[in-house]
C-alpha atoms as a PDB file:
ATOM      1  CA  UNK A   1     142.926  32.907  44.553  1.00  0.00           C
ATOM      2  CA  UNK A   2     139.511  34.968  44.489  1.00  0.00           C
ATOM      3  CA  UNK A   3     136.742  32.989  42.635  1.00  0.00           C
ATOM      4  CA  UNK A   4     133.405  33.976  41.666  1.00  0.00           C
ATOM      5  CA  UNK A   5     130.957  30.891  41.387  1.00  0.00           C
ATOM      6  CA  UNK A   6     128.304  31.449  39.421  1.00  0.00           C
ATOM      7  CA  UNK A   7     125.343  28.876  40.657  1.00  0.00           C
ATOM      8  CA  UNK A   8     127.019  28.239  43.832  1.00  0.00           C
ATOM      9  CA  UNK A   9     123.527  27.656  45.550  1.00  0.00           C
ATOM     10  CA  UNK A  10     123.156  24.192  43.211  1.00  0.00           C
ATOM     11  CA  UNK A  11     123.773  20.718  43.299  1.00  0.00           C
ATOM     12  CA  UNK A  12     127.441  20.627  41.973  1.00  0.00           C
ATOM     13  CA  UNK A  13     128.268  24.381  42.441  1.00  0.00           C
ATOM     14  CA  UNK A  14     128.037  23.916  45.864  1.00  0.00           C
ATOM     15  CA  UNK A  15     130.213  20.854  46.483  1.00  0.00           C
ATOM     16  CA  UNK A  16     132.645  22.852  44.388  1.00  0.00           C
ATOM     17  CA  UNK A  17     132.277  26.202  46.331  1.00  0.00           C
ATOM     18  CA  UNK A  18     132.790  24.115  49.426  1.00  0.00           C
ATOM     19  CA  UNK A  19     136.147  21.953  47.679  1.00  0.00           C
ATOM     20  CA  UNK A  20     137.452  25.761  46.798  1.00  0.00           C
ATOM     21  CA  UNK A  21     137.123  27.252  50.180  1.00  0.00           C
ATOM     22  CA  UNK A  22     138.670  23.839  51.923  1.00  0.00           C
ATOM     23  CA  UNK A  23     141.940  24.332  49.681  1.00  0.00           C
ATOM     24  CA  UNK A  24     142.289  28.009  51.028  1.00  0.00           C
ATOM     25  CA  UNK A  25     140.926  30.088  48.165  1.00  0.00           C
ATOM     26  CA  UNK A  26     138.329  33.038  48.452  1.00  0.00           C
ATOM     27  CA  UNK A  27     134.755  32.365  47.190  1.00  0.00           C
ATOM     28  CA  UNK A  28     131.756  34.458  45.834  1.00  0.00           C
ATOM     29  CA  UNK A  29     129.164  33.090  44.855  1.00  0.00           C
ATOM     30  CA  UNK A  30     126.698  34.585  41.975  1.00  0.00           C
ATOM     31  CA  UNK A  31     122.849  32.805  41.841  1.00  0.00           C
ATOM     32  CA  UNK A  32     120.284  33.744  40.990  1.00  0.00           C
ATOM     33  CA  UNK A  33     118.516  31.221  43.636  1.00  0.00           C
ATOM     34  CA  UNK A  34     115.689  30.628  41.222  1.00  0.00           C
ATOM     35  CA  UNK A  35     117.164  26.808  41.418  1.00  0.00           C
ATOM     36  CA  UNK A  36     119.529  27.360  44.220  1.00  0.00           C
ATOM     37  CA  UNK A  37     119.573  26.449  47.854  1.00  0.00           C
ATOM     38  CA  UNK A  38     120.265  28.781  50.920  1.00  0.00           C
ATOM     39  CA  UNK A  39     120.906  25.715  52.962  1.00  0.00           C
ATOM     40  CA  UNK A  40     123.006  24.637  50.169  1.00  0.00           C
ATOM     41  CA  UNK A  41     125.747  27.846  50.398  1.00  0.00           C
ATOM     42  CA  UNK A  42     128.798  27.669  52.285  1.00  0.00           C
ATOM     43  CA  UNK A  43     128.872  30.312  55.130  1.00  0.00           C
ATOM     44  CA  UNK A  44     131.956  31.129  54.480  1.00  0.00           C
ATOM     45  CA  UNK A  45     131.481  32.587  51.016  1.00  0.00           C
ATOM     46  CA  UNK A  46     129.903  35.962  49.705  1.00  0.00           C
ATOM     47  CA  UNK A  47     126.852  36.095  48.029  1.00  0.00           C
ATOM     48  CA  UNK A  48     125.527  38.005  45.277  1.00  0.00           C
ATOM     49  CA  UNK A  49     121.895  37.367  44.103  1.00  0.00           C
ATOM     50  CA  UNK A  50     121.800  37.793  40.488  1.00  0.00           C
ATOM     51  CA  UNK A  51     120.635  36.887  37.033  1.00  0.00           C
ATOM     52  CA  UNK A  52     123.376  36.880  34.188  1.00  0.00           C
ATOM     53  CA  UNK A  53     120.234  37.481  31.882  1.00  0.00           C
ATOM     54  CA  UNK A  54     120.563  40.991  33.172  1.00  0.00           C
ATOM     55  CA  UNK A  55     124.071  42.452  31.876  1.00  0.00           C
ATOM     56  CA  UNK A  56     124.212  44.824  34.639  1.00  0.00           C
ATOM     57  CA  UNK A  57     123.597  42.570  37.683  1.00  0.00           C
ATOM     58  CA  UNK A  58     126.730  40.545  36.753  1.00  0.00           C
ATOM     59  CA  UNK A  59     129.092  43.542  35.828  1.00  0.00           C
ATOM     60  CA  UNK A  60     128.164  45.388  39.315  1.00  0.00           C
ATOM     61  CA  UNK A  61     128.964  41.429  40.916  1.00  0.00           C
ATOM     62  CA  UNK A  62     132.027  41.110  38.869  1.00  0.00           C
ATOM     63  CA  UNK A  63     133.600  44.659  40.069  1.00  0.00           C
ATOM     64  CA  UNK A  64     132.362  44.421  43.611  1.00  0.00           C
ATOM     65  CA  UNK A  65     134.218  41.116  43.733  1.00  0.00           C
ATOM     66  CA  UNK A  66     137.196  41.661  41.446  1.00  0.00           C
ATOM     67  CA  UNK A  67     137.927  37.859  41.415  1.00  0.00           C
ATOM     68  CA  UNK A  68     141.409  35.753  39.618  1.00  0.00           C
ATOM     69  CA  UNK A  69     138.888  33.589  38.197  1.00  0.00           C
ATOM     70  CA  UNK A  70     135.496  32.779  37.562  1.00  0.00           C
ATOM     71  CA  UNK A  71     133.631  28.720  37.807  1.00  0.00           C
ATOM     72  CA  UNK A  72     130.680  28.802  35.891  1.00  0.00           C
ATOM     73  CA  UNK A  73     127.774  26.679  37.027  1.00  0.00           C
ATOM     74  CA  UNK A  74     124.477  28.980  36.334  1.00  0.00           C
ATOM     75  CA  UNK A  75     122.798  27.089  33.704  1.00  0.00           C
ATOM     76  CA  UNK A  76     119.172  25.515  32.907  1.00  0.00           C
ATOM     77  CA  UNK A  77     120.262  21.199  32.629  1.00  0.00           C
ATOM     78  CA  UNK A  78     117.252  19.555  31.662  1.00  0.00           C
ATOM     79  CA  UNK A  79     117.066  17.680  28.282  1.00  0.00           C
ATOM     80  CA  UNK A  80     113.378  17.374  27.768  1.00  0.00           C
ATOM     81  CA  UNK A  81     112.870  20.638  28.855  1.00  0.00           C
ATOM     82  CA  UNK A  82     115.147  21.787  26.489  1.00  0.00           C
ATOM     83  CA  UNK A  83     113.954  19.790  23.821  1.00  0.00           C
ATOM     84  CA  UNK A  84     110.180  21.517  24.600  1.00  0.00           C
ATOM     85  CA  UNK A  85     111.387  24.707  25.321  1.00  0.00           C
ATOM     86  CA  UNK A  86     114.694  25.733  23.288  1.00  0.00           C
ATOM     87  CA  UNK A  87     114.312  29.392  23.378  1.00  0.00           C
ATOM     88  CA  UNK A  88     114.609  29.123  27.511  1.00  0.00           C
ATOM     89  CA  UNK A  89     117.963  27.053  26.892  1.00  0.00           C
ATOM     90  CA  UNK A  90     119.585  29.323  24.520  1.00  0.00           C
ATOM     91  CA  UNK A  91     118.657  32.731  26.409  1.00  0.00           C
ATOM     92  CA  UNK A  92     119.553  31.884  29.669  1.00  0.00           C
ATOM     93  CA  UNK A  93     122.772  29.427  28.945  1.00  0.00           C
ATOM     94  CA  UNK A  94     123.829  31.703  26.187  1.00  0.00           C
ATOM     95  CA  UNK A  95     122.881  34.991  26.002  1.00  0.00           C
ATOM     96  CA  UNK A  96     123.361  35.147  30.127  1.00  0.00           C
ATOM     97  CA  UNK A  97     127.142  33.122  28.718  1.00  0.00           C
ATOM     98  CA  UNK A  98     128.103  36.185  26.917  1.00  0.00           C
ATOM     99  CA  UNK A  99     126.966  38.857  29.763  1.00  0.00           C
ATOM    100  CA  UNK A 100     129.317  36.893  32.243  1.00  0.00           C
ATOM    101  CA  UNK A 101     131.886  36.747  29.320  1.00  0.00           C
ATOM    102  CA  UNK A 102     131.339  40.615  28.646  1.00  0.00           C
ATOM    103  CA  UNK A 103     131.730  41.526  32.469  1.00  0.00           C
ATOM    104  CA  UNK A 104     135.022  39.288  32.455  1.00  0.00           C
ATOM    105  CA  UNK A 105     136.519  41.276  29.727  1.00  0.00           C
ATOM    106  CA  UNK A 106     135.651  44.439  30.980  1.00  0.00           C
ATOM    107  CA  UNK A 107     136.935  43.343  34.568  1.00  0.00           C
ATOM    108  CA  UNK A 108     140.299  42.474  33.035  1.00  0.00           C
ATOM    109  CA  UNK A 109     139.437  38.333  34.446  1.00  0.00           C
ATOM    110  CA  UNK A 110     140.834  35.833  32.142  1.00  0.00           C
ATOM    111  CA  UNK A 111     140.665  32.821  33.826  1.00  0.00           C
ATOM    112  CA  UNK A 112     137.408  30.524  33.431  1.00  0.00           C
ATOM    113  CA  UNK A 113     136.504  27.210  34.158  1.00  0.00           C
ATOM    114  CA  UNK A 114     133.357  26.274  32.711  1.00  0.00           C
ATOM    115  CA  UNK A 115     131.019  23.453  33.616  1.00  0.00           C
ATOM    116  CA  UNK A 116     130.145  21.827  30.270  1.00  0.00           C
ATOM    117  CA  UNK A 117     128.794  18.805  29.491  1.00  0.00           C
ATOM    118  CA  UNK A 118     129.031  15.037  27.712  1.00  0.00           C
ATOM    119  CA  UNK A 119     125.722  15.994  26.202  1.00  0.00           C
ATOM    120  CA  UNK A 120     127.762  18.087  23.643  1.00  0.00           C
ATOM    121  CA  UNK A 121     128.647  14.778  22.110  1.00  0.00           C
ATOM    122  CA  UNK A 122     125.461  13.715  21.362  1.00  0.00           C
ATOM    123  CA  UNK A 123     125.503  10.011  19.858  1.00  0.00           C
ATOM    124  CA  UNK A 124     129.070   9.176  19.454  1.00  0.00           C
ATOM    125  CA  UNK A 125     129.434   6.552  16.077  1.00  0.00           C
ATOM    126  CA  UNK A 126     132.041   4.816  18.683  1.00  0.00           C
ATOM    127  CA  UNK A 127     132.882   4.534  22.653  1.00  0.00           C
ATOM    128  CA  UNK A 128     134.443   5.638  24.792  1.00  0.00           C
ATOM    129  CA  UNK A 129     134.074   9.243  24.410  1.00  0.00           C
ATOM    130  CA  UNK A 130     137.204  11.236  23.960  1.00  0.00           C
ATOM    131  CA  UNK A 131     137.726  14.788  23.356  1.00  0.00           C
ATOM    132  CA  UNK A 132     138.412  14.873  19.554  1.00  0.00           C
ATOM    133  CA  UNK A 133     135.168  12.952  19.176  1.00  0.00           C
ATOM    134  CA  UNK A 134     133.017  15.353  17.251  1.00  0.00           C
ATOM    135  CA  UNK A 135     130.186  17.159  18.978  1.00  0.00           C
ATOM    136  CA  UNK A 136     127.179  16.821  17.809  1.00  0.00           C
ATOM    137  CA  UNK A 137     124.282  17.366  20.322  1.00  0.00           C
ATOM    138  CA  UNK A 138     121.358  15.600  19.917  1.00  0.00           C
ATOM    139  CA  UNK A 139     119.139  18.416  22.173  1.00  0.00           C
ATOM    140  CA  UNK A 140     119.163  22.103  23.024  1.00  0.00           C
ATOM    141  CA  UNK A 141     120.574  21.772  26.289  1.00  0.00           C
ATOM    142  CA  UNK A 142     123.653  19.972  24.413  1.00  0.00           C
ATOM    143  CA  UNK A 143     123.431  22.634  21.851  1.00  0.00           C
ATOM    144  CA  UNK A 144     123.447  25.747  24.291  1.00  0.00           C
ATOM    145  CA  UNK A 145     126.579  23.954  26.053  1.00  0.00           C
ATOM    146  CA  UNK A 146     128.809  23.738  22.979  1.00  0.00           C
ATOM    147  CA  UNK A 147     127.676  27.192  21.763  1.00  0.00           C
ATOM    148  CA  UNK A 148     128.731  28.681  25.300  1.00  0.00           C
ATOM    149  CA  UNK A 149     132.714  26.649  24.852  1.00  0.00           C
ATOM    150  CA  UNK A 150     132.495  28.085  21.221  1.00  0.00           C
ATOM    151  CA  UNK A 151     131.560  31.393  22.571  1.00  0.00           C
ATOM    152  CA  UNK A 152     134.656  31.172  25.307  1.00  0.00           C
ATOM    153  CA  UNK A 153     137.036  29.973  22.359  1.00  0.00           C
ATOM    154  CA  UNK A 154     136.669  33.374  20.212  1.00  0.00           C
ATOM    155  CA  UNK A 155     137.231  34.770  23.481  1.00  0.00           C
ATOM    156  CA  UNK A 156     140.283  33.359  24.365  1.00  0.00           C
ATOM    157  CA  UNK A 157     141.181  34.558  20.239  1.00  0.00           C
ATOM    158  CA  UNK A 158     140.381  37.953  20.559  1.00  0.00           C
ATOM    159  CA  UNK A 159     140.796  38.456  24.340  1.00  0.00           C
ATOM    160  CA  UNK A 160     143.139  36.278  25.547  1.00  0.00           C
ATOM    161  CA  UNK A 161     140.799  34.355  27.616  1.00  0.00           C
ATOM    162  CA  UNK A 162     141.950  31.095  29.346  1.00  0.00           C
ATOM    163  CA  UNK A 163     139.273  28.541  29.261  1.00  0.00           C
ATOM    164  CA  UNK A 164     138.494  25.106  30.717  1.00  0.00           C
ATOM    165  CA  UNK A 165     135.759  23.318  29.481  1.00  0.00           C
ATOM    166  CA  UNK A 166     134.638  20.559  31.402  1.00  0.00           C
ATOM    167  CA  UNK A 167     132.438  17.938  29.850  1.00  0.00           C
ATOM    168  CA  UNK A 168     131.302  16.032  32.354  1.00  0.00           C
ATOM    169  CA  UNK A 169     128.943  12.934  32.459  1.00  0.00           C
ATOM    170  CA  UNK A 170     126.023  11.790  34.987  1.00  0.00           C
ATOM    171  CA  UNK A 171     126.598  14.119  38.312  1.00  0.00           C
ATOM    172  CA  UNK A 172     125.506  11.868  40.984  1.00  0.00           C
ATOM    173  CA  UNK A 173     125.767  11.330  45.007  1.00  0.00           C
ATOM    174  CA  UNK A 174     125.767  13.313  47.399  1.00  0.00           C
ATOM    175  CA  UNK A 175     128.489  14.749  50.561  1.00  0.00           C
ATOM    176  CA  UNK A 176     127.872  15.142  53.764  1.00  0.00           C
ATOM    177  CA  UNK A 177     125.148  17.967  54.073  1.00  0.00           C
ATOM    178  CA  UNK A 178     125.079  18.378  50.128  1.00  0.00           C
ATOM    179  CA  UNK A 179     122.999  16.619  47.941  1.00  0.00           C
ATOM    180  CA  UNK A 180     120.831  16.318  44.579  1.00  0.00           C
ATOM    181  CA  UNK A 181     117.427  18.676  45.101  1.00  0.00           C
ATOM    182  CA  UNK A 182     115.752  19.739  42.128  1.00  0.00           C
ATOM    183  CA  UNK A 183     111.921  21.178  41.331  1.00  0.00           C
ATOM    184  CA  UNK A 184     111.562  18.943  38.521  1.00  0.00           C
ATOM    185  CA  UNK A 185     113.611  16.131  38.982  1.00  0.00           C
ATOM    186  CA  UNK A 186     115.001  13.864  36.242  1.00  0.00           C
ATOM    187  CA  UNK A 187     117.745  11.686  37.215  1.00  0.00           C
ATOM    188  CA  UNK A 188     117.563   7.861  37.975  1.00  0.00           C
ATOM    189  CA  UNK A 189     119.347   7.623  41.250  1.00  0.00           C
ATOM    190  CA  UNK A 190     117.077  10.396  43.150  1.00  0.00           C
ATOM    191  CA  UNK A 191     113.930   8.793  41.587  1.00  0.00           C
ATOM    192  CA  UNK A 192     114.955   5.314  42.144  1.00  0.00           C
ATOM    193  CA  UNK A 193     115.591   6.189  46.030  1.00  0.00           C
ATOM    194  CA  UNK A 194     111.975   8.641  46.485  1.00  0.00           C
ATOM    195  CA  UNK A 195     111.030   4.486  45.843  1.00  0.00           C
ATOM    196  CA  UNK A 196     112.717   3.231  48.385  1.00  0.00           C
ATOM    197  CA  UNK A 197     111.405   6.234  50.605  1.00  0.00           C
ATOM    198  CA  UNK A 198     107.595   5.750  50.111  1.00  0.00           C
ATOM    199  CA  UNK A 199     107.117   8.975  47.951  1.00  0.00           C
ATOM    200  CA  UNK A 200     106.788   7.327  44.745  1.00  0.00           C
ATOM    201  CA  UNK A 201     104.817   3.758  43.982  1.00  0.00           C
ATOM    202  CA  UNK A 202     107.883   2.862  40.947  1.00  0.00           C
ATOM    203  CA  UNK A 203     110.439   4.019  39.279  1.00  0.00           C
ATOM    204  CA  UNK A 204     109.603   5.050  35.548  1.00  0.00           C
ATOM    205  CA  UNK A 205     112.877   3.738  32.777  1.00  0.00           C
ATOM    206  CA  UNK A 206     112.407   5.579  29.911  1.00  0.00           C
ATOM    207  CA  UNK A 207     112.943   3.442  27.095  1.00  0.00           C
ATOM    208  CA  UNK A 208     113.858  -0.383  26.770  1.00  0.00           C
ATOM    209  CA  UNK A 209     114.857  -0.566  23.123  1.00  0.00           C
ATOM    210  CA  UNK A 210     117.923   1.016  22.823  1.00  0.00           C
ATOM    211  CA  UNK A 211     121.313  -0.674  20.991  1.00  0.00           C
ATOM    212  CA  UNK A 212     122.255  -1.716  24.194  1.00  0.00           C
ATOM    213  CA  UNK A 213     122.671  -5.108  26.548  1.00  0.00           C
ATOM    214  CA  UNK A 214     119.527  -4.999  28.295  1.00  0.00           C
ATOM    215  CA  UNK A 215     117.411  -1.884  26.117  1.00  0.00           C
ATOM    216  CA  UNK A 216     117.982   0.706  28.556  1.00  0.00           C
ATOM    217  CA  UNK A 217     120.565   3.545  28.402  1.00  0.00           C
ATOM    218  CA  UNK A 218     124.115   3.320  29.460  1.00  0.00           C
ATOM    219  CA  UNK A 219     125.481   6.376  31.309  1.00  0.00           C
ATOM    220  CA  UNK A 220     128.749   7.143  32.896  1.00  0.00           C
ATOM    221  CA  UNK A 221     128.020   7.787  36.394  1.00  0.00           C
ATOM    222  CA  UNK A 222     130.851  10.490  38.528  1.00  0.00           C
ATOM    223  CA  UNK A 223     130.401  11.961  41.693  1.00  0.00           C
ATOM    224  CA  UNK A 224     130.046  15.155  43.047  1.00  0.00           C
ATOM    225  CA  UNK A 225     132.444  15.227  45.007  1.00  0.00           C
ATOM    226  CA  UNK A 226     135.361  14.339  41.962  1.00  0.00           C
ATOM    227  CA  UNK A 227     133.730  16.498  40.386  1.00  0.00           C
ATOM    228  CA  UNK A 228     134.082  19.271  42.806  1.00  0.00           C
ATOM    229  CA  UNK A 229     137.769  18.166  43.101  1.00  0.00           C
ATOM    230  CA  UNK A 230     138.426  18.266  39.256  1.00  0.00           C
ATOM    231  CA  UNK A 231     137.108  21.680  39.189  1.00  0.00           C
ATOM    232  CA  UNK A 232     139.663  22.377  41.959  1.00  0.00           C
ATOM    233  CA  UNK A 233     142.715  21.330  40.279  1.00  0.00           C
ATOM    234  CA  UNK A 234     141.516  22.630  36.828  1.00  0.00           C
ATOM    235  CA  UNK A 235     141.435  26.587  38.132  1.00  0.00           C
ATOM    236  CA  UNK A 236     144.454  25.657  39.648  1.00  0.00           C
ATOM    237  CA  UNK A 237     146.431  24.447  36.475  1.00  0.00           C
ATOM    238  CA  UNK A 238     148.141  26.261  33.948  1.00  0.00           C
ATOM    239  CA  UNK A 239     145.605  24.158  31.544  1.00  0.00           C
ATOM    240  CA  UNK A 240     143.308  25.545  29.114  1.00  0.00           C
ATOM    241  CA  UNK A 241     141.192  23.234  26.658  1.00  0.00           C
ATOM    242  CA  UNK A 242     138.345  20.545  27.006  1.00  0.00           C
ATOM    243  CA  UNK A 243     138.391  17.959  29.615  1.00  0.00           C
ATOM    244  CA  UNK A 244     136.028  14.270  30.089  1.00  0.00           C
ATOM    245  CA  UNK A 245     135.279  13.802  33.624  1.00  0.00           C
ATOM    246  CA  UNK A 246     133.829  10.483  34.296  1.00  0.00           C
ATOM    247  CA  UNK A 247     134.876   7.012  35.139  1.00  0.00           C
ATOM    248  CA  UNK A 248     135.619   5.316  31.984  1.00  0.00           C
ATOM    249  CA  UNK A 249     132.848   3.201  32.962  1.00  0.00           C
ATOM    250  CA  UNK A 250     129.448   2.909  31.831  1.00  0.00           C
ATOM    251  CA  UNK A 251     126.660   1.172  33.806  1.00  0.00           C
ATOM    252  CA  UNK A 252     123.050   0.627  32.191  1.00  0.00           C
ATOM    253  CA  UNK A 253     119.232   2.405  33.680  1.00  0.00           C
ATOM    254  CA  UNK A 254     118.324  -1.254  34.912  1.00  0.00           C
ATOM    255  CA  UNK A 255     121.952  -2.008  36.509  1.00  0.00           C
ATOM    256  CA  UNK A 256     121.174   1.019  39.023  1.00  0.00           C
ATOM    257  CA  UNK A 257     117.812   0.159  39.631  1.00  0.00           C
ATOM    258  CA  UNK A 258     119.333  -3.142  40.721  1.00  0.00           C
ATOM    259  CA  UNK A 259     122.461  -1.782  42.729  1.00  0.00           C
ATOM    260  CA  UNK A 260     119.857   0.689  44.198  1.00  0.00           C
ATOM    261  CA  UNK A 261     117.512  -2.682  45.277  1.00  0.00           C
ATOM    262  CA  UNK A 262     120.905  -4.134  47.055  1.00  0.00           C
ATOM    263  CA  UNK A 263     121.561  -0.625  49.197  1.00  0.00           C
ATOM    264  CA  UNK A 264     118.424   0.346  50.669  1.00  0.00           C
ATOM    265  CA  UNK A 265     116.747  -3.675  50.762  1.00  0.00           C
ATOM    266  CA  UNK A 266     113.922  -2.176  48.960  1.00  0.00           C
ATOM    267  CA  UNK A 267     112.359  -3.842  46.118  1.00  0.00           C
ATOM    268  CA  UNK A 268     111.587  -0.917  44.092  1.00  0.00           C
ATOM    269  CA  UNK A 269     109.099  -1.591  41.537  1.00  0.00           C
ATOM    270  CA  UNK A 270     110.373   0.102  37.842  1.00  0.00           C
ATOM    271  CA  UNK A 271     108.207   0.136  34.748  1.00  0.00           C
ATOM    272  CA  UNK A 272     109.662   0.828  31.396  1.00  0.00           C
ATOM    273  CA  UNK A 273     108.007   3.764  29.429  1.00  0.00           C
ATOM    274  CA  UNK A 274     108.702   5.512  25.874  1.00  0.00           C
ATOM    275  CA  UNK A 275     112.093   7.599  25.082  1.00  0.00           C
ATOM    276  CA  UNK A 276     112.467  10.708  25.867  1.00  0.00           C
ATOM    277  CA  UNK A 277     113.366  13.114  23.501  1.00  0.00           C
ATOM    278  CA  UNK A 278     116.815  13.755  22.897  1.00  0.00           C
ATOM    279  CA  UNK A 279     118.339  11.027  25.096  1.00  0.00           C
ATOM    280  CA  UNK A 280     121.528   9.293  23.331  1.00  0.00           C
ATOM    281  CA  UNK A 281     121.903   5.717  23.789  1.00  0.00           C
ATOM    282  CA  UNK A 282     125.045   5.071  25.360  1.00  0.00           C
ATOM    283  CA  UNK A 283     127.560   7.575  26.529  1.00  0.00           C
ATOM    284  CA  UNK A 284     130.801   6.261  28.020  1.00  0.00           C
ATOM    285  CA  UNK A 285     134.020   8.696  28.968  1.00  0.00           C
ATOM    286  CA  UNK A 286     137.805   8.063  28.035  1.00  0.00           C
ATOM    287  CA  UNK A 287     139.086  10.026  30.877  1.00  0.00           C
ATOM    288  CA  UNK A 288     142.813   9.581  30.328  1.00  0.00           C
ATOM    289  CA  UNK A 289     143.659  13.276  29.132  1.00  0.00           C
ATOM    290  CA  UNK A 290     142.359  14.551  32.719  1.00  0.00           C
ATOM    291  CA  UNK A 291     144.699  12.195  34.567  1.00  0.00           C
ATOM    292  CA  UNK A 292     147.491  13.395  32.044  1.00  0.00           C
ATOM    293  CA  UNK A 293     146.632  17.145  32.105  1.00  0.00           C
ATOM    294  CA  UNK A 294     145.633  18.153  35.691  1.00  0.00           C
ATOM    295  CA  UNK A 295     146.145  14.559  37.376  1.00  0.00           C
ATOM    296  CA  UNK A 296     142.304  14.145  38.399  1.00  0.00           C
ATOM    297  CA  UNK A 297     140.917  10.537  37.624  1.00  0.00           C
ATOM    298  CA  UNK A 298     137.627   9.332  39.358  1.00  0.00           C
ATOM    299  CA  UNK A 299     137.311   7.640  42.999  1.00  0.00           C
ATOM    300  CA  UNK A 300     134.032   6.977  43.477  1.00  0.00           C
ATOM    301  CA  UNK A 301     133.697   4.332  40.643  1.00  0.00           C
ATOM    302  CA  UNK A 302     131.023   1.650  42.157  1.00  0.00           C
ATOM    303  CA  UNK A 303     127.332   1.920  41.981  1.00  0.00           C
ATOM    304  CA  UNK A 304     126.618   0.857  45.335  1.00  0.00           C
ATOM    305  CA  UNK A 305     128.930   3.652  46.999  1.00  0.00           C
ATOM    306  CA  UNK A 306     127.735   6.397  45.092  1.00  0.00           C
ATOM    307  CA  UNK A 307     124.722   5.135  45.772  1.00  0.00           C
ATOM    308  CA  UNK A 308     124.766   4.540  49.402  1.00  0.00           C
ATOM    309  CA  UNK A 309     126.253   8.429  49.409  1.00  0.00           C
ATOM    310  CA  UNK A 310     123.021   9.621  47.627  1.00  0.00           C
ATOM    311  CA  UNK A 311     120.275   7.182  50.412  1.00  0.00           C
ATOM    312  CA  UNK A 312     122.223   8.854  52.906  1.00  0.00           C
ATOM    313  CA  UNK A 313     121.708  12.261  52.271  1.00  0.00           C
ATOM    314  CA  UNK A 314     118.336  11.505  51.197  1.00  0.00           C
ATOM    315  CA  UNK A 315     117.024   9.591  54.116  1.00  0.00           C
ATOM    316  CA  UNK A 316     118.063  12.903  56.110  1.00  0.00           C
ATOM    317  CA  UNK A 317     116.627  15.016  53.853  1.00  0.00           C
ATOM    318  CA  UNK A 318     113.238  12.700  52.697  1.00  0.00           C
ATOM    319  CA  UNK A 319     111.579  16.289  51.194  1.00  0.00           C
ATOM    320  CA  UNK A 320     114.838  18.097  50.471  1.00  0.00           C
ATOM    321  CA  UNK A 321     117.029  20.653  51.850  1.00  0.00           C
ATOM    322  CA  UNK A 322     112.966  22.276  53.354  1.00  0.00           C
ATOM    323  CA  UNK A 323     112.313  18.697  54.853  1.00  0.00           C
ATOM    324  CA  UNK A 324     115.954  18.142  56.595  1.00  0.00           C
ATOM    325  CA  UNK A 325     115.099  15.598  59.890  1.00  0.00           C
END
């Protein structure tokens, strides 16, 4: 097939872009590169720098590549900032949505996979997460998500649109040359390991009074790289619907800190801190109806190897893709 990408230049469009052009399809890729990486696109696929704020950008992108099916990565991911800044969330995650839905339906492409999120879930009254469990986001970034598969699902009505909506959970590791760079960076495993490289005196846990074993926040931690592979055999399915990608598996703030202290032999200092706004508790996958639907279930299901992907890439790259050794 032809695929456009939208945010092919980021952390988990890339891995895809590269899983999509390894099975034999044809890749563009659409970014805007305001968060993208030029060391992070694949050579082998066409780029198109563009904003899907601006309608016309993505129509002109959309004819000039004429894809089978679109992958749709572009989107602002940051719950605090959402939860300080809706308004950013909502135009650029949803109004930009509806311009790459708009050029789909005037392009005659039906065909969308769509990287969602867990965080449409908000705090689940039980776990593990499955995809009947309402959605009720807890932030704006959550919010813009489900609005955006909502959007797609009148689509789909009225057009005859045939979505995928992929909730995934915490994105994490890295492979080979491709791994986790962002401005503003807010996950544990990248901060824990600037620790264990010298750039940061501790590693801040925000919050160690939550309903949980030890206080701190339980995640569900997947790959890239099955990630990259589940959006693979998703735009390759005849399946349209939501999907939970993630390992069934959930593994608390303080148990990475530790599994982090066991790869790199660094002691990494941590200090707990207040909430931030808008993070849930606990949130756990049931991944079964991915394994039934498409046949994708997790590999990369220890701490320590995802982990030991991530101090790879990062010990190669100590400042990011600009400070590669």
């Amino acid at each position: 097939m032809k695929i456009l990408v939208t945010g092919g230049a980021g952390y988990i469009g890339s891995c895809a872009t590269k899983h999509l052009l390894d099975a034999g399809h044809q890749v563009d890729v659409f970014d805007s590169m305001e968060l993208g990486h030029p060391e992070a696109l694949d050579p082998r696929a066409r780029l198109f720098v563009g904003d899907l704020r601006n309608d016309g950008e993505i129509l002109e992108a959309m004819r000039a590549s004429a894809p089978d099916a679109v992958m749709h990565f572009a989107a602002y991911a940051l719950v605090g900032e959402s939860s300080a800044n809706p308004g950013k969330y909502f135009r650029n995650n949803d109004a930009g949505g509806i311009n790459l839905a708009d050029a789909m339906e005037r392009c005659g492409v039906k065909r969308i996979v769509f990287s969602s999120t867990c965080a449409t879930y908000g705090q689940p009254d039980a776990m593990p997460i499955t995809e009947e469990t309402p959605q009720r986001p807890t932030n704006p970034y959550g919010e813009s998500k489900l609005a955006f598969e909502r959007m797609l699902s009148w689509y789909a009505a009225i057009h005859g649109f045939r979505p995928v909506f992929l909730r995934y959970f915490n994105a994490c590791g890295a492979e080979g040359n491709l791994g986790e760079d962002h401005a503003v960076e807010t996950h544990i495993i990248p901060n824990v390991l600037k620790v264990a490289l010298g750039q940061k005196e501790r590693v801040d846990i925000f919050g160690g009074d939550y309903p949980t074993p030890d206080g701190t926040c339980v995640r569900d931690y997947v790959h890239i790289s099955d990630l990259a592979r589940a959006h693979l055999m998703a735009i390759e399915s005849d399946f349209s619907g939501a999907l939970n990608l993630g390992t069934g598996r959930g593994f608390s703030v303080k148990e990475i800190v530790e599994a982090a202290r066991r790869v790199t032999g660094h002691p990494i200092p941590a200090a707990v801190q207040a909430r931030r706004a808008g993070d849930p508790a606990e949130l756990v996958s049931d991944p079964r109806k991915a394994r039934e639907t498409i046949g994708w279930s997790a590999e990369w299901t220890e701490p320590e190897r995802i982990i030991a992907s991530a101090w790879q890439w990062h010990r190669a790259h100590p400042c990011g893709y600009a400070g590669k050794r």
